[in-house]
PDB file of N, CA and C in Angstrom:
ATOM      1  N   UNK A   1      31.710  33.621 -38.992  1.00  0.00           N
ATOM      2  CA  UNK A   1      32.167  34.668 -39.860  1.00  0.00           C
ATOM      3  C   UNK A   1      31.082  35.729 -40.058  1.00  0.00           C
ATOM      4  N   UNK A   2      29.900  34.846 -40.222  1.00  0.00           N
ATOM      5  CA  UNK A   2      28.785  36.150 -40.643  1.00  0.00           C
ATOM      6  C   UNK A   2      28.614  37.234 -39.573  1.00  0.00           C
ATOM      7  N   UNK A   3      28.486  36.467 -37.808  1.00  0.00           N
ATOM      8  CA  UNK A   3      28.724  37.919 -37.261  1.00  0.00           C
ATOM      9  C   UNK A   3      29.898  38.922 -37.065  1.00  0.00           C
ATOM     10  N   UNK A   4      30.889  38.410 -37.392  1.00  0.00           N
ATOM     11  CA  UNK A   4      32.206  39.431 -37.640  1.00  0.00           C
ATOM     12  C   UNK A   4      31.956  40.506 -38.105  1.00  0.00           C
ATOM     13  N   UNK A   5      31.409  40.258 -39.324  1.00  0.00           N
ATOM     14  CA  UNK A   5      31.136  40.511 -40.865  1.00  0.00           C
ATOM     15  C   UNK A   5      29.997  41.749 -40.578  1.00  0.00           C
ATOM     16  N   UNK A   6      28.703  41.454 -40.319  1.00  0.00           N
ATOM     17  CA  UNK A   6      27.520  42.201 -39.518  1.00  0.00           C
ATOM     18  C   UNK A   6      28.042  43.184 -38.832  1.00  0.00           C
ATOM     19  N   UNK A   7      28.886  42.933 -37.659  1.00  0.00           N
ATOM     20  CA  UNK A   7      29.456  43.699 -36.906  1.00  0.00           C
ATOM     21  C   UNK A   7      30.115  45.168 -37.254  1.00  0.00           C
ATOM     22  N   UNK A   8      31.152  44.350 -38.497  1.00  0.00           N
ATOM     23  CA  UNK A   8      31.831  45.425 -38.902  1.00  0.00           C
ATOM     24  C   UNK A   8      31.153  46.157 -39.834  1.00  0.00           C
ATOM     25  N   UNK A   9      30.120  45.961 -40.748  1.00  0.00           N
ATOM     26  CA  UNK A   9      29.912  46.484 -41.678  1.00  0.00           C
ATOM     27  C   UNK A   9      28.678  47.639 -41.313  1.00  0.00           C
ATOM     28  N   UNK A  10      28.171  47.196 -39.618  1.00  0.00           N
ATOM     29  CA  UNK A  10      27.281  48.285 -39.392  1.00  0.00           C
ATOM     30  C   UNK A  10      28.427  49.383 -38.529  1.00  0.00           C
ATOM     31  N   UNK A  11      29.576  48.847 -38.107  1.00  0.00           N
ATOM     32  CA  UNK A  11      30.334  49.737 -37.350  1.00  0.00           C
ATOM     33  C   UNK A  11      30.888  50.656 -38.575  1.00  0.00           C
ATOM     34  N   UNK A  12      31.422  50.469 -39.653  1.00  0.00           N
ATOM     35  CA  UNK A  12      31.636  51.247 -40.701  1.00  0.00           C
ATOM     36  C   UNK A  12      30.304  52.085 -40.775  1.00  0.00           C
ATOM     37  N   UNK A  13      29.167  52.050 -40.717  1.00  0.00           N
ATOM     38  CA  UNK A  13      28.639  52.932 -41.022  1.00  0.00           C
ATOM     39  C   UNK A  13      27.586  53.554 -39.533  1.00  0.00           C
ATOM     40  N   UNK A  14      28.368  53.374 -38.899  1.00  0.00           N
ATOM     41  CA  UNK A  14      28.233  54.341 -37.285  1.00  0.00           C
ATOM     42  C   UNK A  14      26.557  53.962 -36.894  1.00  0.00           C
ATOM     43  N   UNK A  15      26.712  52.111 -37.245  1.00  0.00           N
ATOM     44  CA  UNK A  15      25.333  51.696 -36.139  1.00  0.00           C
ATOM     45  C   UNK A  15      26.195  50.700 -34.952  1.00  0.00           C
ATOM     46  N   UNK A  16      24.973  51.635 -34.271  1.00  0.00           N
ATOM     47  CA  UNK A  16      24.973  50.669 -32.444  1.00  0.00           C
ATOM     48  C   UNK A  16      24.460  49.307 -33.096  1.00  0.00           C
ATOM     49  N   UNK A  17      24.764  48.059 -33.086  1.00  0.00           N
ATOM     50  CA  UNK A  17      24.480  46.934 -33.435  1.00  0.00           C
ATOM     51  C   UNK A  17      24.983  46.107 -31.847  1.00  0.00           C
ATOM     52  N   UNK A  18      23.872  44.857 -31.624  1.00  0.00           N
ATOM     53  CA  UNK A  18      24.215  43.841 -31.119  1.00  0.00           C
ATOM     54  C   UNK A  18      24.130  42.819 -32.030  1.00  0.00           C
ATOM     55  N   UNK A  19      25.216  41.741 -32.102  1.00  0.00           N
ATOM     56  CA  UNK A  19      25.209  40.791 -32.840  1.00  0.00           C
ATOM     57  C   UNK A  19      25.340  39.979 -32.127  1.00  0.00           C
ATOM     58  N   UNK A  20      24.928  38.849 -32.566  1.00  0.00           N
ATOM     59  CA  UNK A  20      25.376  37.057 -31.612  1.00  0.00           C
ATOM     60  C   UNK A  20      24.959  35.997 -32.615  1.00  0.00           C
ATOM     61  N   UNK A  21      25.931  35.317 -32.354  1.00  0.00           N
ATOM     62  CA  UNK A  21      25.438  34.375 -33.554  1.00  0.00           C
ATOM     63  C   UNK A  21      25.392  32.404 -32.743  1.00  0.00           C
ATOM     64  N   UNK A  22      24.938  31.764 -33.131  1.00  0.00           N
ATOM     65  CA  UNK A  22      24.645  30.252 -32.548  1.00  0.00           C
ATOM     66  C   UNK A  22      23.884  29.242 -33.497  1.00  0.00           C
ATOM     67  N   UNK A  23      24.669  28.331 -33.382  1.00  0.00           N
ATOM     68  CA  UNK A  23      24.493  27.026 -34.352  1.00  0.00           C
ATOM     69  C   UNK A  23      23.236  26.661 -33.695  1.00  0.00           C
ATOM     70  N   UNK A  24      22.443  25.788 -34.341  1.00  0.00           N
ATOM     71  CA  UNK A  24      21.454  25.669 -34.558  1.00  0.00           C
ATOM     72  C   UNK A  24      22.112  23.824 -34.222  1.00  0.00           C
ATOM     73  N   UNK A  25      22.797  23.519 -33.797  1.00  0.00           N
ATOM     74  CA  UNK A  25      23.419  21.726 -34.130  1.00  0.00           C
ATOM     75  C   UNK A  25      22.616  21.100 -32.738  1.00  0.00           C
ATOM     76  N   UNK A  26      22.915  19.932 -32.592  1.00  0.00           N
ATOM     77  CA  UNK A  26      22.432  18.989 -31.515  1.00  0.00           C
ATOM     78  C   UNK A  26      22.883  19.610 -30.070  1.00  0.00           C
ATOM     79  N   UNK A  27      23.978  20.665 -29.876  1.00  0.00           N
ATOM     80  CA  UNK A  27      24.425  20.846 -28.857  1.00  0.00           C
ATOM     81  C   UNK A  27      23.982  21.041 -27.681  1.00  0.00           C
ATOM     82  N   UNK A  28      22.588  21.060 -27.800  1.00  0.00           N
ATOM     83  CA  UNK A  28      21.775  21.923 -26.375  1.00  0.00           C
ATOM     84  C   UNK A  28      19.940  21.215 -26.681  1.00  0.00           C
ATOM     85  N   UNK A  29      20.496  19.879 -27.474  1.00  0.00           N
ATOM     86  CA  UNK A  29      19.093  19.638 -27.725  1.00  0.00           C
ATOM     87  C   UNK A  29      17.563  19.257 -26.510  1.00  0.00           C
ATOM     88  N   UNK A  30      16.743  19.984 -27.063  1.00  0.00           N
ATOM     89  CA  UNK A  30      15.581  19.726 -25.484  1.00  0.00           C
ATOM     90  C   UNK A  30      15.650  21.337 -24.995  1.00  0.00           C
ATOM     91  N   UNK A  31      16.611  22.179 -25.299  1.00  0.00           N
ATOM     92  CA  UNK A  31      16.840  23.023 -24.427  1.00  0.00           C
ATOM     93  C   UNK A  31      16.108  24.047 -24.940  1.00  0.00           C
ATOM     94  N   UNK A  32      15.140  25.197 -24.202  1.00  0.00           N
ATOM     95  CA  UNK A  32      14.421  26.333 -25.080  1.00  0.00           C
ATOM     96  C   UNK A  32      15.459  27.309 -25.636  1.00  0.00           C
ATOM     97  N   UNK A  33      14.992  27.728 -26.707  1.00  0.00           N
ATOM     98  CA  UNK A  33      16.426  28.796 -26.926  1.00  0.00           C
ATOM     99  C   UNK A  33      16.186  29.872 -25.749  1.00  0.00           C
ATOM    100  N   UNK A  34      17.554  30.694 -25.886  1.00  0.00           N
ATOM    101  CA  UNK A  34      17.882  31.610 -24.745  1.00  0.00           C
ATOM    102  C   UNK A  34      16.885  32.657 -24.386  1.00  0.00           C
ATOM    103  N   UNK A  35      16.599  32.483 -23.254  1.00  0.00           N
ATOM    104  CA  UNK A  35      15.311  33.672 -22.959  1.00  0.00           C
ATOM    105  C   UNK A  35      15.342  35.260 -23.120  1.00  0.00           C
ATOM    106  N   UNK A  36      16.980  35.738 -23.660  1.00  0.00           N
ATOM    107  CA  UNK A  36      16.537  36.607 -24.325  1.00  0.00           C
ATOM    108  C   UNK A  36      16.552  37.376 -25.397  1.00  0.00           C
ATOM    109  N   UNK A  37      15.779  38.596 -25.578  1.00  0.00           N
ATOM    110  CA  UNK A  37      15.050  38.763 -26.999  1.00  0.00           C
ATOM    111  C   UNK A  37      15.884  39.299 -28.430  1.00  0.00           C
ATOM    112  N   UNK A  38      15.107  38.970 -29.223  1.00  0.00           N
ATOM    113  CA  UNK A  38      15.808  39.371 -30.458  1.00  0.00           C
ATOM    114  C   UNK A  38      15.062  40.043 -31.322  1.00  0.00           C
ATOM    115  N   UNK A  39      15.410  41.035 -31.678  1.00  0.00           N
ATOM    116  CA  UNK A  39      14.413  41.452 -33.164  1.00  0.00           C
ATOM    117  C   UNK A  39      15.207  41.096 -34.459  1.00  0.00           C
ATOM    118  N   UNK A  40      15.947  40.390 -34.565  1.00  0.00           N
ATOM    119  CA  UNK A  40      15.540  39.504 -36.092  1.00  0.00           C
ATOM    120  C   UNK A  40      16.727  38.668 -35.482  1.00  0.00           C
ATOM    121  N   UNK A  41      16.236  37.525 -36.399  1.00  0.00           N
ATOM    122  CA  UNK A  41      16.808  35.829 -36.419  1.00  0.00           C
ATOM    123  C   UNK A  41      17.340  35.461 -37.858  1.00  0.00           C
ATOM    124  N   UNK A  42      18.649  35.681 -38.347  1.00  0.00           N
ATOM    125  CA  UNK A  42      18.627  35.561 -39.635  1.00  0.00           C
ATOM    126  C   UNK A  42      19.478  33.950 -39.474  1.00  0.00           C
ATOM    127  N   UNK A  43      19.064  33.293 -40.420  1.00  0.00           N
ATOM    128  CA  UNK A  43      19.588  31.988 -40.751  1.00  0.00           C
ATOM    129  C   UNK A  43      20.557  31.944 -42.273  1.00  0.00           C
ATOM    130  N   UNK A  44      21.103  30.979 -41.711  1.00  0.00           N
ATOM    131  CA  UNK A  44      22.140  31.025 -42.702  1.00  0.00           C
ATOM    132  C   UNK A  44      21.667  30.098 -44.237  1.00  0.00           C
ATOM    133  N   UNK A  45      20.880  28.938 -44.195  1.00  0.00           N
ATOM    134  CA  UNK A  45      20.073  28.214 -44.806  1.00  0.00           C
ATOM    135  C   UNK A  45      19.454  27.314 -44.666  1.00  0.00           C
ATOM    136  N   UNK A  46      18.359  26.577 -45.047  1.00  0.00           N
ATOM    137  CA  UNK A  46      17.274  26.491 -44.817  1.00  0.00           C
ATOM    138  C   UNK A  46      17.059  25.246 -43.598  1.00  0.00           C
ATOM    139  N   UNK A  47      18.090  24.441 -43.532  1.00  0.00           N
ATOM    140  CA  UNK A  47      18.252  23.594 -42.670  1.00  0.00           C
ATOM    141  C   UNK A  47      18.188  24.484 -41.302  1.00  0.00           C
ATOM    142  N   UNK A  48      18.970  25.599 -41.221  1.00  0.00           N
ATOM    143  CA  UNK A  48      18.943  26.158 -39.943  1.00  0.00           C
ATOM    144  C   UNK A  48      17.770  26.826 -40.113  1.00  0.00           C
ATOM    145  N   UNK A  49      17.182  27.111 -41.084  1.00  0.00           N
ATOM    146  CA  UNK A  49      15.854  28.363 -40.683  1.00  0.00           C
ATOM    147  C   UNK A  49      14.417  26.968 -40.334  1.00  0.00           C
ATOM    148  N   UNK A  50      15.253  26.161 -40.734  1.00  0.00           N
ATOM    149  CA  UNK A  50      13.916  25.107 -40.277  1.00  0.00           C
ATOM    150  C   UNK A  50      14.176  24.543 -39.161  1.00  0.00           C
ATOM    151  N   UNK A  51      15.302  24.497 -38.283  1.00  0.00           N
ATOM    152  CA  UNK A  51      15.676  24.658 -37.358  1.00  0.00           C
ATOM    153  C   UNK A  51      15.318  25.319 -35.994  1.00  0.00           C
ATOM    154  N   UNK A  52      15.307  26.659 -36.236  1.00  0.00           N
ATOM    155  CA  UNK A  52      15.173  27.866 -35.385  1.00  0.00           C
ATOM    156  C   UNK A  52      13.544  27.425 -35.491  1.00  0.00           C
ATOM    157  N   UNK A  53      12.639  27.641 -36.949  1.00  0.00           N
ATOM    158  CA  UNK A  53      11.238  27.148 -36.565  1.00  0.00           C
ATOM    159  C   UNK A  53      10.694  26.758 -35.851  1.00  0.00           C
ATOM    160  N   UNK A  54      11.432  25.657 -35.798  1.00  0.00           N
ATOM    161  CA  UNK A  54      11.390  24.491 -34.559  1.00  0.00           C
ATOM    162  C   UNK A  54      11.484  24.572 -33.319  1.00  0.00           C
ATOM    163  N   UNK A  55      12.180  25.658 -33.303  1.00  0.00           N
ATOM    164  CA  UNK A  55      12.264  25.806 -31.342  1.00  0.00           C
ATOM    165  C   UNK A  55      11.607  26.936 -31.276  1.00  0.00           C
ATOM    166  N   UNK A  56      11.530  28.365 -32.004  1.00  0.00           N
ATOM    167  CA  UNK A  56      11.031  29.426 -31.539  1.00  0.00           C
ATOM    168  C   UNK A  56       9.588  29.430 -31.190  1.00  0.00           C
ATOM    169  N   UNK A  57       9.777  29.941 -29.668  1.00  0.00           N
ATOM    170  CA  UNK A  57       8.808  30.277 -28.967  1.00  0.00           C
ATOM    171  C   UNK A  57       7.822  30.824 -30.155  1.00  0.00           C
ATOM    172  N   UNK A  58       5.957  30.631 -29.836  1.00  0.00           N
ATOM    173  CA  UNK A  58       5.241  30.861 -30.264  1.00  0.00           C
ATOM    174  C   UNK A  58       5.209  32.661 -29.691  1.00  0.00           C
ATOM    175  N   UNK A  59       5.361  33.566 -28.502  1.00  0.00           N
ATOM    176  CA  UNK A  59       5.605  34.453 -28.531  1.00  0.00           C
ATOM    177  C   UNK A  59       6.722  35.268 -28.472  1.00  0.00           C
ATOM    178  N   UNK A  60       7.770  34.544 -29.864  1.00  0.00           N
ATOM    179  CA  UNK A  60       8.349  35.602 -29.685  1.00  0.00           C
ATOM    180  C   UNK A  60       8.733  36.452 -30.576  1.00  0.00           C
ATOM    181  N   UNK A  61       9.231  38.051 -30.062  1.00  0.00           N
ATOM    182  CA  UNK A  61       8.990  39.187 -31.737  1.00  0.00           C
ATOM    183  C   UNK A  61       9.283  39.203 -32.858  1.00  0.00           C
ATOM    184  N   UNK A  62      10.679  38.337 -32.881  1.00  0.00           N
ATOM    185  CA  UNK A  62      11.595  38.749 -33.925  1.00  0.00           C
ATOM    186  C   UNK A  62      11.044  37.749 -34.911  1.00  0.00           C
ATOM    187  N   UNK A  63      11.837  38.560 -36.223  1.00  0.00           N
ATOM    188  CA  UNK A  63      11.556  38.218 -37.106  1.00  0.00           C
ATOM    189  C   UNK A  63      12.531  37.798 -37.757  1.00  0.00           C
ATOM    190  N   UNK A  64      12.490  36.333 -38.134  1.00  0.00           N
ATOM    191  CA  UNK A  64      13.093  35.198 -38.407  1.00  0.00           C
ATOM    192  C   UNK A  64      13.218  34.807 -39.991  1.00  0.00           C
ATOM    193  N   UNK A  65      14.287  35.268 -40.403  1.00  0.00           N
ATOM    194  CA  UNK A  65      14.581  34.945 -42.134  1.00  0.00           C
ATOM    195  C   UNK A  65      15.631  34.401 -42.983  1.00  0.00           C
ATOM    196  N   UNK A  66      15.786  33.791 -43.906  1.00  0.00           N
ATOM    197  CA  UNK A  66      16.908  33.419 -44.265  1.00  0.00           C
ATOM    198  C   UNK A  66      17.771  34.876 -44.723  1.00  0.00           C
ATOM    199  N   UNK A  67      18.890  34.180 -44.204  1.00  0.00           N
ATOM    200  CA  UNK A  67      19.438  35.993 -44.162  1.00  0.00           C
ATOM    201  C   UNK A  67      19.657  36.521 -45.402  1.00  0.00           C
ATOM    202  N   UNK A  68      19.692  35.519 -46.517  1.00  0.00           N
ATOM    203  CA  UNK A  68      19.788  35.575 -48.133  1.00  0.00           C
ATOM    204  C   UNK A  68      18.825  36.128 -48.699  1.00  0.00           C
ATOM    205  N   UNK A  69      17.572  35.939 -47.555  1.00  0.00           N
ATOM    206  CA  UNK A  69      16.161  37.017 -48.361  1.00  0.00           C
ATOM    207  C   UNK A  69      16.248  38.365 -48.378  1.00  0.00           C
ATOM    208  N   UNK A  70      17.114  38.953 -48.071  1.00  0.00           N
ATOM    209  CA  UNK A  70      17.316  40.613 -48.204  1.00  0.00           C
ATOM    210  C   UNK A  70      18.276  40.785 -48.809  1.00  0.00           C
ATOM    211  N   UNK A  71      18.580  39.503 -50.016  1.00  0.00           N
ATOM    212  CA  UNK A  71      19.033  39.895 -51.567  1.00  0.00           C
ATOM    213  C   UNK A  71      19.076  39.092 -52.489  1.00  0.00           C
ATOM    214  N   UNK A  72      19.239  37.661 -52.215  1.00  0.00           N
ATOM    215  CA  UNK A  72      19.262  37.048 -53.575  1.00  0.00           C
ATOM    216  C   UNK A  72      19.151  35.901 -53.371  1.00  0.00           C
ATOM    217  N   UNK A  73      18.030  35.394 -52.038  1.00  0.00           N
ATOM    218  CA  UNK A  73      17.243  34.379 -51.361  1.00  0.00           C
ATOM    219  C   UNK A  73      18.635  32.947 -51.233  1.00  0.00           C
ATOM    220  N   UNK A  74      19.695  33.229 -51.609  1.00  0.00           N
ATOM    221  CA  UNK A  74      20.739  32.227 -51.682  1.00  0.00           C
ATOM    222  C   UNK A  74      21.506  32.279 -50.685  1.00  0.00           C
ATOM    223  N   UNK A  75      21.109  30.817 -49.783  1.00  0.00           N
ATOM    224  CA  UNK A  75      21.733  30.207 -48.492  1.00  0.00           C
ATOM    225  C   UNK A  75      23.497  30.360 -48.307  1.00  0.00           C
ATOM    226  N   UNK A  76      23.843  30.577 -47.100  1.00  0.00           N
ATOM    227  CA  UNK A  76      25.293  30.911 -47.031  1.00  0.00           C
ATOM    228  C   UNK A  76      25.772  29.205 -47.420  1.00  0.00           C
ATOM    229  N   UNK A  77      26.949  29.041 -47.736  1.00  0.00           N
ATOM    230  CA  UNK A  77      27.278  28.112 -47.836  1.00  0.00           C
ATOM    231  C   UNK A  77      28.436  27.582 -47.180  1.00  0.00           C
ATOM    232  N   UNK A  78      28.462  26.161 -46.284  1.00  0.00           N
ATOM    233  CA  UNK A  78      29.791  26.446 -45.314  1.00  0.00           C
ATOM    234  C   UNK A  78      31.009  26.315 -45.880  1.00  0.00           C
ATOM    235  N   UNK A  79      31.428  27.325 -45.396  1.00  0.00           N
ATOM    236  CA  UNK A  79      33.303  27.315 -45.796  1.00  0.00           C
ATOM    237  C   UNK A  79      33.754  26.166 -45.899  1.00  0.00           C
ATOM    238  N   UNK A  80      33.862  25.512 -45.283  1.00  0.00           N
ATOM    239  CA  UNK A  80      35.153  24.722 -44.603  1.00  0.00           C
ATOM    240  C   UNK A  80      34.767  23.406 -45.554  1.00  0.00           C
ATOM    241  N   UNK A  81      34.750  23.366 -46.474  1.00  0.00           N
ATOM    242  CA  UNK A  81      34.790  22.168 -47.470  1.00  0.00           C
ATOM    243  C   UNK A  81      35.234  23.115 -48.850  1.00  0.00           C
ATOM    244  N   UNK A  82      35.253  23.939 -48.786  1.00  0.00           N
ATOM    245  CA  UNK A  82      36.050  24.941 -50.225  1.00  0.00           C
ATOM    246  C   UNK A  82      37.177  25.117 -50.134  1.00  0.00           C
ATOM    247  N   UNK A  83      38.004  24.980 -49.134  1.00  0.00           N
ATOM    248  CA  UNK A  83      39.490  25.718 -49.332  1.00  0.00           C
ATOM    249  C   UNK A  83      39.301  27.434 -48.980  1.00  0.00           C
ATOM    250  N   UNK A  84      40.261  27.981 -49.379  1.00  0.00           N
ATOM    251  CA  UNK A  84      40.188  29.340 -49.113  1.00  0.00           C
ATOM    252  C   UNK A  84      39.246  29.784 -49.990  1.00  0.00           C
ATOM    253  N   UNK A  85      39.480  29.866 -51.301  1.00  0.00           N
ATOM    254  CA  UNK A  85      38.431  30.238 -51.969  1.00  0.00           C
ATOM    255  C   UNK A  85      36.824  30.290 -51.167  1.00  0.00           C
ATOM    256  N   UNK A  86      36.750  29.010 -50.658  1.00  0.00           N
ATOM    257  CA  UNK A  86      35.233  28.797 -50.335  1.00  0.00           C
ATOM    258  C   UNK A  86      35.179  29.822 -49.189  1.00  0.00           C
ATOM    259  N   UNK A  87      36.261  30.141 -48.194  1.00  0.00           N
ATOM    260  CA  UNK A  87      36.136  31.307 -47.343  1.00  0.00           C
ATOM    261  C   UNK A  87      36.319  32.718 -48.149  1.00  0.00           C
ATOM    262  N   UNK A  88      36.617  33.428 -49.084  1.00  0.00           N
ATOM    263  CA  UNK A  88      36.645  34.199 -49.125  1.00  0.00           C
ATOM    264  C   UNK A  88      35.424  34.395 -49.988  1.00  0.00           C
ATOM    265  N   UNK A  89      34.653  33.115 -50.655  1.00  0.00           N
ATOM    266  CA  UNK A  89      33.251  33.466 -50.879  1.00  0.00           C
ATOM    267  C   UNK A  89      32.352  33.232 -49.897  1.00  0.00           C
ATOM    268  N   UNK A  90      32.598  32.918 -49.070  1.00  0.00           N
ATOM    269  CA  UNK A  90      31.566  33.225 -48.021  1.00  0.00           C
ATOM    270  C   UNK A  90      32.168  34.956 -47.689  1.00  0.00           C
ATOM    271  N   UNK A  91      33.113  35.269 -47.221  1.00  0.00           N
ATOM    272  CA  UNK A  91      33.118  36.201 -46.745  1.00  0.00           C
ATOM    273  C   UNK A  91      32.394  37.765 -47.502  1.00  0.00           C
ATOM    274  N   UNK A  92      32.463  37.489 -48.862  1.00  0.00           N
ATOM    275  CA  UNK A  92      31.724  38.047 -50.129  1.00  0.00           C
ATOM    276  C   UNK A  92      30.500  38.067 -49.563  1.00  0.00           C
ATOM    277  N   UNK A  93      29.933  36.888 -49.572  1.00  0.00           N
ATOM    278  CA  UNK A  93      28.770  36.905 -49.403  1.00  0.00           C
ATOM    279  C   UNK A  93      28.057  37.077 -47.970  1.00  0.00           C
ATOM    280  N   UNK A  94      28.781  37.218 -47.232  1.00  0.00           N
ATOM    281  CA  UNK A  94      28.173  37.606 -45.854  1.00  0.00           C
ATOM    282  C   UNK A  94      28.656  39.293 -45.713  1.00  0.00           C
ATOM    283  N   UNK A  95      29.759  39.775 -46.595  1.00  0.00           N
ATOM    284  CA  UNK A  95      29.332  41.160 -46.508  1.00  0.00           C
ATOM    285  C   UNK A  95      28.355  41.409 -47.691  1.00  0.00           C
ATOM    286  N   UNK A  96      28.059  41.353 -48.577  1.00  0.00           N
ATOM    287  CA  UNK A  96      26.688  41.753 -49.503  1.00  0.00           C
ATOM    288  C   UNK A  96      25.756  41.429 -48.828  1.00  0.00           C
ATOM    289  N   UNK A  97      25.213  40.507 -47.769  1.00  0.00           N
ATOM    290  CA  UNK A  97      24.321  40.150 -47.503  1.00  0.00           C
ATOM    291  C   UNK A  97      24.065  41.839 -46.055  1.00  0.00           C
ATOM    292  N   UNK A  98      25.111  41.384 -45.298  1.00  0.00           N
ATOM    293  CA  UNK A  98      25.634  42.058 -44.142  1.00  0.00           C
ATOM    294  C   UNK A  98      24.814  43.695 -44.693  1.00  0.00           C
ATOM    295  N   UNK A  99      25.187  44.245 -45.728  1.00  0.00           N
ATOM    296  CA  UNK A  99      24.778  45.513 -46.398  1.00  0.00           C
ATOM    297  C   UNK A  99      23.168  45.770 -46.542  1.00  0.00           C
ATOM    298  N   UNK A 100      22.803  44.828 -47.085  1.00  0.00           N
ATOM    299  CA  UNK A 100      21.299  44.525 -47.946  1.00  0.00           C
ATOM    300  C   UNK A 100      20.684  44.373 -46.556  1.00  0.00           C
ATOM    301  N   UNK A 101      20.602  43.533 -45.487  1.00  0.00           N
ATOM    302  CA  UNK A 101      19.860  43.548 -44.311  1.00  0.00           C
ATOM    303  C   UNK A 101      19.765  45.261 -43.378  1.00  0.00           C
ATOM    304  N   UNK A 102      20.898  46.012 -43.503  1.00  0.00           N
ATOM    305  CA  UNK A 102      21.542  47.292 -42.411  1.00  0.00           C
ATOM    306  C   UNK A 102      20.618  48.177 -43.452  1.00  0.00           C
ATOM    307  N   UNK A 103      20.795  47.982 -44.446  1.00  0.00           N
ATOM    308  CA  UNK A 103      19.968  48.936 -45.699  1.00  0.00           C
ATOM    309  C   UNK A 103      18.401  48.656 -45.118  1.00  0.00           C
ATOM    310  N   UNK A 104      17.858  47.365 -45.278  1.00  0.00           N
ATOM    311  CA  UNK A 104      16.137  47.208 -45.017  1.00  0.00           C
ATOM    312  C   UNK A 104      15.936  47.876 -43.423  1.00  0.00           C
ATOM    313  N   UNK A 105      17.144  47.463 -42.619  1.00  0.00           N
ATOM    314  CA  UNK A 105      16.733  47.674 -41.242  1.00  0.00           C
ATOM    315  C   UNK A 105      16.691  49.358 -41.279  1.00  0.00           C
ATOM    316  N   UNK A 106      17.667  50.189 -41.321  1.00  0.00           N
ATOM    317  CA  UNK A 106      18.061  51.769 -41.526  1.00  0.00           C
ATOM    318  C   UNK A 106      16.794  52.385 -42.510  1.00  0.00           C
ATOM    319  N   UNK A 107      16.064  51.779 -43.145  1.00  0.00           N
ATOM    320  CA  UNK A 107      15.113  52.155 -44.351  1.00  0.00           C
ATOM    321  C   UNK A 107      13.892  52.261 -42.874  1.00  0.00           C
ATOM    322  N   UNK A 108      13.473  51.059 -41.865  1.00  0.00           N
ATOM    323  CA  UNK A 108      12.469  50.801 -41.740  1.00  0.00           C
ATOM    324  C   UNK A 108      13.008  51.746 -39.968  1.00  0.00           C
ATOM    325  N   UNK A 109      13.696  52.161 -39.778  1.00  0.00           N
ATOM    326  CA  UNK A 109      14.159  52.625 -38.829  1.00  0.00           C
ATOM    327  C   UNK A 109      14.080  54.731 -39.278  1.00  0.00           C
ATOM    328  N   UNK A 110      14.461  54.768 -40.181  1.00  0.00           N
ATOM    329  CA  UNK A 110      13.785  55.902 -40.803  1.00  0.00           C
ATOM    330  C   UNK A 110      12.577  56.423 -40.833  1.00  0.00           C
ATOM    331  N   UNK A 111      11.921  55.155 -41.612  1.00  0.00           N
ATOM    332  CA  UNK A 111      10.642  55.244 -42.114  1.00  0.00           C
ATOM    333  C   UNK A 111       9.806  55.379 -41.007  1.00  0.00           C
ATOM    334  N   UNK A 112      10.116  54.870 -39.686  1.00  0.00           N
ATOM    335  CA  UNK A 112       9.170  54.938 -38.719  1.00  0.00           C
ATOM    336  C   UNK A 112       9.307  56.293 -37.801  1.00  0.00           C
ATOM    337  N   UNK A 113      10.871  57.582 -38.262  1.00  0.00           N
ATOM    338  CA  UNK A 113      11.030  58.262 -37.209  1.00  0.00           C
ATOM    339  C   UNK A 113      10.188  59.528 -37.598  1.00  0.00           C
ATOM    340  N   UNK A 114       9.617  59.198 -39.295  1.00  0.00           N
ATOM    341  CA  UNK A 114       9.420  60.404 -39.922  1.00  0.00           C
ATOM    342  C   UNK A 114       7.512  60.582 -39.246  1.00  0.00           C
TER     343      UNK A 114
END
């Protein structure tokens, strides 16, 4: 959901965005993550950001955060044990979040053209 969410909320406001999103689960265990690059790694909570830790290459750029730290440090929480409700608060919360990240990125994307 969160990259849907990302997707649309930078296409509403007329950014070129690549998004991709990937579980962090046993599925590919042993395996290096994908060789290629990212400038930011946002995790959904802390299990996955300790996760990604874990495998990311020692050189590589991006910058790797819980995606909740660019507003209110609070981990997504998975749907699918809430009912709808629990999806349409995630979906809440992956667009507030979705906003607060496009805001720091567009700030620091500015800040560097001036």
């Amino acid at each position: 959901m969160g990259e849907a969410v990302l997707k649309h909320e930078a296409e509403k406001r007329g950014i070129a965005i690549n998004v991709d999103s990937a579980g962090t689960g046993a599925y590919h265990v042993g395996e290096p993550p994908d060789e290629r690059t990212f400038q930011y790694i946002l995790a959904a909570d802390e299990s996955n950001l300790r996760n990604l830790e874990a495998v990311r290459p020692r050189s590589s750029p991006a910058e790797l955060r819980l995606w909740g730290s660019y507003l209110d440090n609070k981990p997504i929480p998975d749907p699918y044990y809430g009912g709808i409700t629990g999806f349409q608060r995630c979906l809440e919360q992956c667009t507030k979040l979705s906003n607060a990240f496009l805001d720091e990125v567009e700030g620091k994307v500015i800040g560097h053209s001036c």
